[in-house]
N, C-alpha and C. Protein backbone atom coordinates (compact mmCIF):
# COMPACT_ATOMS: atom_id res chain seq x y z
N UNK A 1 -33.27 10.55 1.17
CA UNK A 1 -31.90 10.33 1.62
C UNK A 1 -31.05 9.79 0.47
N UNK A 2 -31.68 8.80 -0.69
CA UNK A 2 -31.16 8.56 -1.37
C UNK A 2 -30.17 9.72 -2.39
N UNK A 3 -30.85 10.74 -2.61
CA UNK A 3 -30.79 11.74 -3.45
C UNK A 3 -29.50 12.40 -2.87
N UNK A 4 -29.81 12.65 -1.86
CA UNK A 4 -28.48 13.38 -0.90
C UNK A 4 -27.29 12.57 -0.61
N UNK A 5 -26.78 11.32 -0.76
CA UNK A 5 -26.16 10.38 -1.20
C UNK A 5 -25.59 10.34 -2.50
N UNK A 6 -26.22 10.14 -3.50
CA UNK A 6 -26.11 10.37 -4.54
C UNK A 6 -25.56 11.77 -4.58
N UNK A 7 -25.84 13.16 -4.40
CA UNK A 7 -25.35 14.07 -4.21
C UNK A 7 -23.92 14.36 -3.66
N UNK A 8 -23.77 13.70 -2.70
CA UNK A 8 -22.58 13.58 -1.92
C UNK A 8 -21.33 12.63 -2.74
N UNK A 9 -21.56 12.16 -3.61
CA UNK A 9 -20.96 10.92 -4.34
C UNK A 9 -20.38 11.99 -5.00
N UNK A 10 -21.32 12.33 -5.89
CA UNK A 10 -21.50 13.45 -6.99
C UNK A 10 -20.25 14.67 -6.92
N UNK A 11 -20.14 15.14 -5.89
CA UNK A 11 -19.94 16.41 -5.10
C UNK A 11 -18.52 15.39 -5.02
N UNK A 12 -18.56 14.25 -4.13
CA UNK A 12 -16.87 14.38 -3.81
C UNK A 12 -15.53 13.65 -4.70
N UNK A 13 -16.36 12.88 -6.09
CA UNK A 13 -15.61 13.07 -7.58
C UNK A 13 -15.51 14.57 -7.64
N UNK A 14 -15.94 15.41 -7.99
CA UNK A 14 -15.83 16.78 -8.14
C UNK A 14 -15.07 17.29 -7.72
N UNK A 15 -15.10 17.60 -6.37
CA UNK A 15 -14.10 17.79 -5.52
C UNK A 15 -12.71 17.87 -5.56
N UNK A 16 -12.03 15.95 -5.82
CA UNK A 16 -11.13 15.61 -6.22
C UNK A 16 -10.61 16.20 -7.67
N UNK A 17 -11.49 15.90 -8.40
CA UNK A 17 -11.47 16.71 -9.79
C UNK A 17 -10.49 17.93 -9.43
N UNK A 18 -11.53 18.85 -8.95
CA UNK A 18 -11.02 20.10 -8.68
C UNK A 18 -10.17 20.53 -8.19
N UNK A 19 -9.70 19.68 -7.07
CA UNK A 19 -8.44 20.07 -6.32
C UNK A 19 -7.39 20.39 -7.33
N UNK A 20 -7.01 19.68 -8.38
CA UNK A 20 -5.81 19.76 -8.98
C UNK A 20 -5.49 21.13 -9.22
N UNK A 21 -6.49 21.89 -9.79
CA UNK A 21 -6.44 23.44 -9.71
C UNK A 21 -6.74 24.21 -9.14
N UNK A 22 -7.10 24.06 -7.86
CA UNK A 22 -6.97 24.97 -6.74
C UNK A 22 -5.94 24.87 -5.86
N UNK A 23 -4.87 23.19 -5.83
CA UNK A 23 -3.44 23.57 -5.58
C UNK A 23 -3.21 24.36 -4.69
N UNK A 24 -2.79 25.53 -5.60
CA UNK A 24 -2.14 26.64 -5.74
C UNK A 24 -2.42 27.65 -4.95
N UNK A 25 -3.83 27.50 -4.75
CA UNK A 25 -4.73 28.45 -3.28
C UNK A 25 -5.02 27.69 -2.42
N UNK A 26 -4.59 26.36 -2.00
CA UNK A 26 -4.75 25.55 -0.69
C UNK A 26 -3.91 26.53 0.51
N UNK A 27 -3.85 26.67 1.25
CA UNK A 27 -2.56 26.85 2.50
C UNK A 27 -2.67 26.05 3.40
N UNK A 28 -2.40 25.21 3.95
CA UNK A 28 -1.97 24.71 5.06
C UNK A 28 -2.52 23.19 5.27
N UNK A 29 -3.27 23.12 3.62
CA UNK A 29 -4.00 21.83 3.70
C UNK A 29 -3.64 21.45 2.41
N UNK A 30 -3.83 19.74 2.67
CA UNK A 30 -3.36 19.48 1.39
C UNK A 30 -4.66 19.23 0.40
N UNK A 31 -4.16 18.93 -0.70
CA UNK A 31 -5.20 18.94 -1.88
C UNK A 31 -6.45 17.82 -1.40
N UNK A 32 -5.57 16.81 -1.47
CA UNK A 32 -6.89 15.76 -0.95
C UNK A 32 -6.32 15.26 0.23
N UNK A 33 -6.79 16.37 0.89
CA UNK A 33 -6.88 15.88 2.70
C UNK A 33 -8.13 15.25 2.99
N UNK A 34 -7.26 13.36 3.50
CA UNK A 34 -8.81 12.93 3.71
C UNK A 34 -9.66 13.32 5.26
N UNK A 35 -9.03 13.85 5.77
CA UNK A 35 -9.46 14.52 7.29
C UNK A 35 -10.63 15.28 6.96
N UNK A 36 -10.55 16.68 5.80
CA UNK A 36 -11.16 17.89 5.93
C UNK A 36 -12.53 16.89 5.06
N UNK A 37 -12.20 16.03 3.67
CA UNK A 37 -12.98 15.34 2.84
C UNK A 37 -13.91 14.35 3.84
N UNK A 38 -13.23 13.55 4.65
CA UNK A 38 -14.50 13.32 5.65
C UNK A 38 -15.08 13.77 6.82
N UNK A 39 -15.03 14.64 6.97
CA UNK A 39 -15.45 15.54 8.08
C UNK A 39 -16.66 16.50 7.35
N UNK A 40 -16.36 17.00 5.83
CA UNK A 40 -17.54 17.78 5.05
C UNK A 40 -18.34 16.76 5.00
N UNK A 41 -17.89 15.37 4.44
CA UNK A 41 -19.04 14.24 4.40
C UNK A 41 -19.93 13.79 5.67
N UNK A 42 -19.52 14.23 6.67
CA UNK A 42 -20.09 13.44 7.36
C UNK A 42 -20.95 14.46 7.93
N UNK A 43 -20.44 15.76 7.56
CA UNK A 43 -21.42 16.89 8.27
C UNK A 43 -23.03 16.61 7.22
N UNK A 44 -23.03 17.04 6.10
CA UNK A 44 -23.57 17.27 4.59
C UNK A 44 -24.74 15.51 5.36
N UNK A 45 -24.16 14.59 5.24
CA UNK A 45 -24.74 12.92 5.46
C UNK A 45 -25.44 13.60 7.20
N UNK A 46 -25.41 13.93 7.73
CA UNK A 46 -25.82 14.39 9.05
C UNK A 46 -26.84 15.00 9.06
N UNK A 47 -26.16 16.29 8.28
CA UNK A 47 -27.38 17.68 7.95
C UNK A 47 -28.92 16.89 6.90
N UNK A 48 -28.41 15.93 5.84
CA UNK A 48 -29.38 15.40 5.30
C UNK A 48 -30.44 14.01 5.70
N UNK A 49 -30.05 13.57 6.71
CA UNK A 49 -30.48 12.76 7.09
C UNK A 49 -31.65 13.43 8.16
N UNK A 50 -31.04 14.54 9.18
CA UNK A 50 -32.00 15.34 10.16
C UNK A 50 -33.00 15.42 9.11
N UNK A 51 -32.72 16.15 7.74
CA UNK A 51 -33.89 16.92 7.12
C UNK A 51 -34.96 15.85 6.61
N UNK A 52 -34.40 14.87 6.63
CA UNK A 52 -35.38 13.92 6.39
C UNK A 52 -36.13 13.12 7.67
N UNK A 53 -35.63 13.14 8.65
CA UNK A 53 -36.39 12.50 9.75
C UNK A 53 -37.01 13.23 10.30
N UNK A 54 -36.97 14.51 10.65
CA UNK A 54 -37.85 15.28 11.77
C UNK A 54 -39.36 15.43 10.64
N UNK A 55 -39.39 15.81 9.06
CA UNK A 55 -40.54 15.73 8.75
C UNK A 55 -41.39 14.44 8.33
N UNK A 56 -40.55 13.39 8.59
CA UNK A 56 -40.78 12.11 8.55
C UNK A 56 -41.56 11.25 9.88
N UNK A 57 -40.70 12.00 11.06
CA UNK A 57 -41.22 11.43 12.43
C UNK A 57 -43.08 12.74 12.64
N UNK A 58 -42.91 13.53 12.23
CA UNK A 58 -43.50 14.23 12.38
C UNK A 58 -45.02 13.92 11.15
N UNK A 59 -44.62 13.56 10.58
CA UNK A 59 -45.96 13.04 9.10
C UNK A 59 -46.53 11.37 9.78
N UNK A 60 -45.50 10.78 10.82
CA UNK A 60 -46.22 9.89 11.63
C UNK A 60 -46.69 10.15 12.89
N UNK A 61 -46.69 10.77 13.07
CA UNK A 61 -48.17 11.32 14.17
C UNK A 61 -49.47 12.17 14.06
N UNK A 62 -49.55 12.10 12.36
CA UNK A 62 -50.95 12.34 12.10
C UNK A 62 -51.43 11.07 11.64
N UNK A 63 -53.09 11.11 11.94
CA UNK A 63 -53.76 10.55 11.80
C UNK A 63 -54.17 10.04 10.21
N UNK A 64 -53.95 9.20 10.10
CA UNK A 64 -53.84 8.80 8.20
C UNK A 64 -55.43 9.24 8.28
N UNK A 65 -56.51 9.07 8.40
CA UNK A 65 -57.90 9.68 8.19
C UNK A 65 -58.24 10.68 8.22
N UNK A 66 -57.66 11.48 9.12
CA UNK A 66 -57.61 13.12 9.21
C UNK A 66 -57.01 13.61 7.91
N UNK A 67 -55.93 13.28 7.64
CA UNK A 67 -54.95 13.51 6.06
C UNK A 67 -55.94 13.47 5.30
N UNK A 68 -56.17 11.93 5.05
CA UNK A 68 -57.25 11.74 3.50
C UNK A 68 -58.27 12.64 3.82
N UNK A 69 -59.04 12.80 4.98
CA UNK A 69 -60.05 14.23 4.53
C UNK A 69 -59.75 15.06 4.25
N UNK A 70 -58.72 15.77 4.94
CA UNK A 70 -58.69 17.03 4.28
C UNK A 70 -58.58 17.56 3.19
N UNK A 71 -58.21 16.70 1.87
CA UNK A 71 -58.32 17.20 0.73
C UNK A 71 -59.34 16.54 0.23
């Protein structure tokens, strides 16, 4: 989760960055609309957090002894 955080940080300096020159191909939104900017964040922080818990909840319902044998 950390990583995807960091990612998201990453991504929405960028973002801002970028707007300045895409301007020009916005329509109907503004450059740094904080509506659309937290609404991607919170999807992206959502989507990465699922991907980390379902194989997380799921790696705790095996048996830690069963694991170490098998390899």
């Amino acid at each position: 989760m950390k990583l995807a955080l960091i990612g998201v940080a990453i991504g929405l300096g960028l973002a801002f960055w970028v707007t300045r020159y895409m301007a020009t191909m916005l329509f109907g939104v503004e450059p740094t609309d904080a509506t659309t900017f937290g609404g991607i964040t919170a999807i992206l922080v959502a989507v990465a957090l699922l991907a980390c818990y379902l194989p997380g909840r799921r790696a705790t319902k095996v048996e830690p002894t069963i694991s170490l044998r098998y390899e």
